[in-house]
C-alpha atoms as a PDB file:
ATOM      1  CA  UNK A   1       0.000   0.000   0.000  1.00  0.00           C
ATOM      2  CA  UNK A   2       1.400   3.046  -1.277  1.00  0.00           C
ATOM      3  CA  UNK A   3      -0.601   5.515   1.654  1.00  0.00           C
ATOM      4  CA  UNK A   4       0.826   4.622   5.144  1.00  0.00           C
ATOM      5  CA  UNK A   5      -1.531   3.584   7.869  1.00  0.00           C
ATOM      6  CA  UNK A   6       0.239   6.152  10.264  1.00  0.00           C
ATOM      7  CA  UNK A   7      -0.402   9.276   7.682  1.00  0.00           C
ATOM      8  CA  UNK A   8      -3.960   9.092   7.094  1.00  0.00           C
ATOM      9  CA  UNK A   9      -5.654   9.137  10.898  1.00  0.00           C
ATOM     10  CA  UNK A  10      -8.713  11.524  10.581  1.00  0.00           C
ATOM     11  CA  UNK A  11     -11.388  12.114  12.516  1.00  0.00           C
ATOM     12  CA  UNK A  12     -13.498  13.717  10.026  1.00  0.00           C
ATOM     13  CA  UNK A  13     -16.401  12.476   7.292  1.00  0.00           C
ATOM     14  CA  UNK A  14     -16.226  14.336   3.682  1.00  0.00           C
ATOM     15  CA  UNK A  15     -12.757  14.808   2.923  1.00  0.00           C
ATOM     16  CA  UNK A  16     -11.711  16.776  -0.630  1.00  0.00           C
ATOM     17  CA  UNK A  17      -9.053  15.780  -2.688  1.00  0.00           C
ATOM     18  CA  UNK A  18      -7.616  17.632  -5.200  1.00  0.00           C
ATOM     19  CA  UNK A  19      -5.416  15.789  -7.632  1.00  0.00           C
ATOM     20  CA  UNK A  20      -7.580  12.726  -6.831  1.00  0.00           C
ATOM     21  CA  UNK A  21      -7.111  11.013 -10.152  1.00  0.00           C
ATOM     22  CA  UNK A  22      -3.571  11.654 -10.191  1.00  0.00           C
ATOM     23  CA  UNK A  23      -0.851   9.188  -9.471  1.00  0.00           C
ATOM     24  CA  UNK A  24      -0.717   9.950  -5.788  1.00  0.00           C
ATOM     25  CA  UNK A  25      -4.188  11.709  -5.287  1.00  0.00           C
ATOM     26  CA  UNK A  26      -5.391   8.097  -5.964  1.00  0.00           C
ATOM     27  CA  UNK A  27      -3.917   5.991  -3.657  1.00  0.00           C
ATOM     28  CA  UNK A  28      -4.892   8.537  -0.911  1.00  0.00           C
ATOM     29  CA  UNK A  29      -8.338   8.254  -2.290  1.00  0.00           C
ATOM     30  CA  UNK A  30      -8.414   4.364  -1.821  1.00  0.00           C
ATOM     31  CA  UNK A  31      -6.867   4.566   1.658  1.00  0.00           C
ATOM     32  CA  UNK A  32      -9.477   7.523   2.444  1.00  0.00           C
ATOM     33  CA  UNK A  33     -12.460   5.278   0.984  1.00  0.00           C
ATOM     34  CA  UNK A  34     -11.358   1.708   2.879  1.00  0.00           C
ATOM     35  CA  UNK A  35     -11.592   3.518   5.807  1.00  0.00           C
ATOM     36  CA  UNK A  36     -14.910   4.579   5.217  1.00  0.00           C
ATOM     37  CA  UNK A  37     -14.794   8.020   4.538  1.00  0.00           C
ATOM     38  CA  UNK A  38     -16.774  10.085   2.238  1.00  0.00           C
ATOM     39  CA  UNK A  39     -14.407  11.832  -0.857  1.00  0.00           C
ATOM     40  CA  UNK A  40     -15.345  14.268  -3.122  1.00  0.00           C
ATOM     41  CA  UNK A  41     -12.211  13.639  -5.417  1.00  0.00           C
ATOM     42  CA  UNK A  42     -11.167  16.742  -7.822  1.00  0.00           C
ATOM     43  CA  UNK A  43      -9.205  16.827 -10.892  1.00  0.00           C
ATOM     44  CA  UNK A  44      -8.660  18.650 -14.518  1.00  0.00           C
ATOM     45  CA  UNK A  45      -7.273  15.402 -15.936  1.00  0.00           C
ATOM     46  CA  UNK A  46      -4.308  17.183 -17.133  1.00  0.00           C
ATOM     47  CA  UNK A  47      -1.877  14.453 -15.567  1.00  0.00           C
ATOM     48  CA  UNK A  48      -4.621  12.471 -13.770  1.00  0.00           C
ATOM     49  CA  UNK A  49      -6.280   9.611 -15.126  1.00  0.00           C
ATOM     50  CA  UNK A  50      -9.703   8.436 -14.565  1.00  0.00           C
ATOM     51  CA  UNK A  51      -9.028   4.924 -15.020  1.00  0.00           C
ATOM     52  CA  UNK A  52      -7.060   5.544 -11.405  1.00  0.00           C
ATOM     53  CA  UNK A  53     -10.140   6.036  -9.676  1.00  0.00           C
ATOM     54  CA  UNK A  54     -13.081   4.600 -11.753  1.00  0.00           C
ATOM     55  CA  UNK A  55     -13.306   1.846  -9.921  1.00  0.00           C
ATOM     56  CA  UNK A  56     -15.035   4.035  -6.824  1.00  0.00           C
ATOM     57  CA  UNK A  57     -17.231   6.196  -9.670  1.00  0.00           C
ATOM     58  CA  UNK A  58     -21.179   4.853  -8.973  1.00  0.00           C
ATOM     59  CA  UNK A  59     -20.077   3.812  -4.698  1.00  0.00           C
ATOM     60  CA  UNK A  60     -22.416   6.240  -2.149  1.00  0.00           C
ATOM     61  CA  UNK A  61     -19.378   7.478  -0.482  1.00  0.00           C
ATOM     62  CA  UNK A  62     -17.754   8.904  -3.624  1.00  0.00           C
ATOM     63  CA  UNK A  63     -18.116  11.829  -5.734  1.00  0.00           C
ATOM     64  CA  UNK A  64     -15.764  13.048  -9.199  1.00  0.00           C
ATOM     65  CA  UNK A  65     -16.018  16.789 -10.000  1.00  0.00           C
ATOM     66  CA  UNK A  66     -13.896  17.425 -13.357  1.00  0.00           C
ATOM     67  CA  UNK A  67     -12.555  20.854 -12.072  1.00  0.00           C
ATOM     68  CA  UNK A  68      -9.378  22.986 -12.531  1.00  0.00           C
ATOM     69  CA  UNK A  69      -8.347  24.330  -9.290  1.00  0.00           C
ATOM     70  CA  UNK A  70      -7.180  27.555 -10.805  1.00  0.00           C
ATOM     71  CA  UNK A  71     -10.700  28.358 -10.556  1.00  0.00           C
ATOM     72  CA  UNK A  72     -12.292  28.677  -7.032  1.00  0.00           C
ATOM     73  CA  UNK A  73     -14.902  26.143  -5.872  1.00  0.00           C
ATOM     74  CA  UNK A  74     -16.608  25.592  -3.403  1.00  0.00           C
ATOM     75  CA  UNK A  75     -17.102  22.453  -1.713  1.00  0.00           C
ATOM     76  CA  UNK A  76     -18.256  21.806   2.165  1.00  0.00           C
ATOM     77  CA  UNK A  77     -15.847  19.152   3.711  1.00  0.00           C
ATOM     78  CA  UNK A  78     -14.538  18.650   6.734  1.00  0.00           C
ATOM     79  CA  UNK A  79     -10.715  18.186   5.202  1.00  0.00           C
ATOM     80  CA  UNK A  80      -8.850  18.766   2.389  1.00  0.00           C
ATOM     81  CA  UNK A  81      -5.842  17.064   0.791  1.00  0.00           C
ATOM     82  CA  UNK A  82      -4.315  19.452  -1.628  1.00  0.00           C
ATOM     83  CA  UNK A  83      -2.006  17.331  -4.212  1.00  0.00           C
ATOM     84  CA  UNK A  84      -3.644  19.057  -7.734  1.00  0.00           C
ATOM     85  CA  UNK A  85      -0.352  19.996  -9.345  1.00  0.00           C
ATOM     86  CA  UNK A  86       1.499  17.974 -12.247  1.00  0.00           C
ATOM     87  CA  UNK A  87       5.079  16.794 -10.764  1.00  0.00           C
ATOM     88  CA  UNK A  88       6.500  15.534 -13.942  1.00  0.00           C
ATOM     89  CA  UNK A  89       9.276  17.587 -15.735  1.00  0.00           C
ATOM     90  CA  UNK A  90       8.075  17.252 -19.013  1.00  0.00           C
ATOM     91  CA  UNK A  91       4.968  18.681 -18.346  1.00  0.00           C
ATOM     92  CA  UNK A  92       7.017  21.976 -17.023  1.00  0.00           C
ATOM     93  CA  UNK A  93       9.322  21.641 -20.024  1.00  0.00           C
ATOM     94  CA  UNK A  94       5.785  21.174 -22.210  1.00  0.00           C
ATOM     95  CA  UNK A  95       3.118  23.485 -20.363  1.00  0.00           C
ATOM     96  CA  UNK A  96       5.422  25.371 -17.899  1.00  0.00           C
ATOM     97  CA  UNK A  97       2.123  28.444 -17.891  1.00  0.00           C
ATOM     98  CA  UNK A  98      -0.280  25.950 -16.727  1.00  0.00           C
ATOM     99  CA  UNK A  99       2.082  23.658 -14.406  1.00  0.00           C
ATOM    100  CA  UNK A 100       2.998  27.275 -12.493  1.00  0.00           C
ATOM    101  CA  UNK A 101      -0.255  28.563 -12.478  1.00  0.00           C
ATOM    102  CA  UNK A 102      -1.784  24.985 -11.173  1.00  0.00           C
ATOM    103  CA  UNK A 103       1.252  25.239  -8.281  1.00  0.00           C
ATOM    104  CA  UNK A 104       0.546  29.358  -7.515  1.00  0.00           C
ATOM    105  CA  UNK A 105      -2.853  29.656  -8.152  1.00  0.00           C
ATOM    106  CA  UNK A 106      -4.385  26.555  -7.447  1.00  0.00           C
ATOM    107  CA  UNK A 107      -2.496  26.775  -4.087  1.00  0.00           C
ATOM    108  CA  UNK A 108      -3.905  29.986  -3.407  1.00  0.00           C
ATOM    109  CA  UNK A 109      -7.463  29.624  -4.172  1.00  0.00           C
ATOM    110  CA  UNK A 110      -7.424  26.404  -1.778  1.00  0.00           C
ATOM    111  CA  UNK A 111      -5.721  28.097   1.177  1.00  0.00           C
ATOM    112  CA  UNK A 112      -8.660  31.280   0.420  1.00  0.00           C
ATOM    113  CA  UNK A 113     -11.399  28.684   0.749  1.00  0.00           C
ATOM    114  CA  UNK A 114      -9.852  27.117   3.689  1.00  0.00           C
ATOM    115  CA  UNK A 115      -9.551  30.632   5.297  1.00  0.00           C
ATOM    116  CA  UNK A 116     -13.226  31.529   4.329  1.00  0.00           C
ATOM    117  CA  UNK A 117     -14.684  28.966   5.144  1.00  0.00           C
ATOM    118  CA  UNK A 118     -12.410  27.615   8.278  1.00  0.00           C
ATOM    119  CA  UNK A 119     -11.897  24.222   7.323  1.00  0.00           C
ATOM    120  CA  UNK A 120      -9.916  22.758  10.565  1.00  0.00           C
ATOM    121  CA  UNK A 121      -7.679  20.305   8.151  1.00  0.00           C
ATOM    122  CA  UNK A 122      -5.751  21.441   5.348  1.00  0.00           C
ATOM    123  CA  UNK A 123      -2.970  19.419   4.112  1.00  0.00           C
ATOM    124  CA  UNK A 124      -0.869  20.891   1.401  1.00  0.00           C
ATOM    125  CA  UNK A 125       1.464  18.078  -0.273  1.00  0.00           C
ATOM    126  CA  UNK A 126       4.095  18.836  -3.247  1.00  0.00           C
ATOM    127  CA  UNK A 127       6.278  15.891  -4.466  1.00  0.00           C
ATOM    128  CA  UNK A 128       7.867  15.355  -7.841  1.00  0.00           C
ATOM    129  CA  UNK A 129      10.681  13.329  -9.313  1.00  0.00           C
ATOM    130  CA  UNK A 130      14.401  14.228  -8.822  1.00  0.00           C
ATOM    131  CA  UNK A 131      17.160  12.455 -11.058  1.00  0.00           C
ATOM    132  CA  UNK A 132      20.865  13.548 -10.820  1.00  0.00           C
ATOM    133  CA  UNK A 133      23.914  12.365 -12.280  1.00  0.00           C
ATOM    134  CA  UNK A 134      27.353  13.560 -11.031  1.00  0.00           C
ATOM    135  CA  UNK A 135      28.915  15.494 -13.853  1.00  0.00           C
ATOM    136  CA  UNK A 136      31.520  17.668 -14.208  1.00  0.00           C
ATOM    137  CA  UNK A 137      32.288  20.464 -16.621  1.00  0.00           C
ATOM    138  CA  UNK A 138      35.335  20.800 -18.855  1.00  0.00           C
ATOM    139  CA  UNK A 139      35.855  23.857 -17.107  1.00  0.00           C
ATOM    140  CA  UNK A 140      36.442  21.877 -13.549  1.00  0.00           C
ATOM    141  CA  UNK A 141      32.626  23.062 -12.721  1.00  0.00           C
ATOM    142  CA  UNK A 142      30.749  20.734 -11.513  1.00  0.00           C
ATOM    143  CA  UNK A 143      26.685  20.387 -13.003  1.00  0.00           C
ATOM    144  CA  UNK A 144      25.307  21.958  -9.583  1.00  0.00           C
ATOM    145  CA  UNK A 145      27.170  25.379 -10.054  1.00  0.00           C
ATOM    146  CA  UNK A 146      25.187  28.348 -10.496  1.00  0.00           C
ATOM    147  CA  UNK A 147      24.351  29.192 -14.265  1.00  0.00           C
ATOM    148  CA  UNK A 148      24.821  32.818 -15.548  1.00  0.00           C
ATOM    149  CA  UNK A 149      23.515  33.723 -18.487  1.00  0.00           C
ATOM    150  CA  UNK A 150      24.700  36.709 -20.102  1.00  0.00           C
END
């Protein structure tokens, strides 16, 4: 199991996820569900898939709202889990506008609702992928130096 038993322990009913069909946002959103929770799941399917979650689409406790969190929404939950943001480097090298504004703005826009509304759980989680490889310059530099561009 990908979600740890000791990260999700909540105490509350309708829990939102944004990023729910993503890789990540998922997982959570099985954990969330075998422990009998209610999930409204959120997602723009720009990195998410719905195959990921279709399997909870039609069950009581379970609701999909297609929905880009650069635009405000809003949802009454006890919790939210905020992963909406696509982690993958080719998607900054392909969309960086929208990957940026889904990190800034979609950020924003859920802390705002949690203020206005005064949600008691908010959980903001970033992750992405990191690959290094020592290399080193023919000037001596090595690839972590800072880069000037003139």
């Amino acid at each position: 199991m990908l979600i740890s038993e000791d990260i999700v322990t909540l105490e509350s009913d309708l829990v939102e996820v944004t990023g729910g069909a993503g890789f990540v946002g998922s997982h959570l959103v099985d954990k969330l569900m075998q422990d009998g929770h209610e999930v409204i799941a959120l997602d723009n399917f720009f990195t998410g898939k719905r195959h990921n979650i279709e399997h909870w689409i039609g069950h009581s406790n379970f609701e999909l709202l297609h929905h880009d969190v650069t635009n405000p929404i809003y949802v009454e939950v006890d919790e939210i889990y905020h992963l909406a943001s696509p982690a993958s480097p080719q998607h900054y090298m392909h969309n960086p506008i929208r990957t940026i504004k889904a990190n800034t703005l979609g950020t924003l826009n859920m802390l705002g609702i949690r203020q206005e509304t005064g949600i008691p759980r908010f959980h903001a989680i970033w992750y992405s992928s990191v690959t290094s490889k020592e290399l080193v310059s023919p000037n001596g530099r090595d690839s972590t130096s800072p880069k000037f561009i003139v």
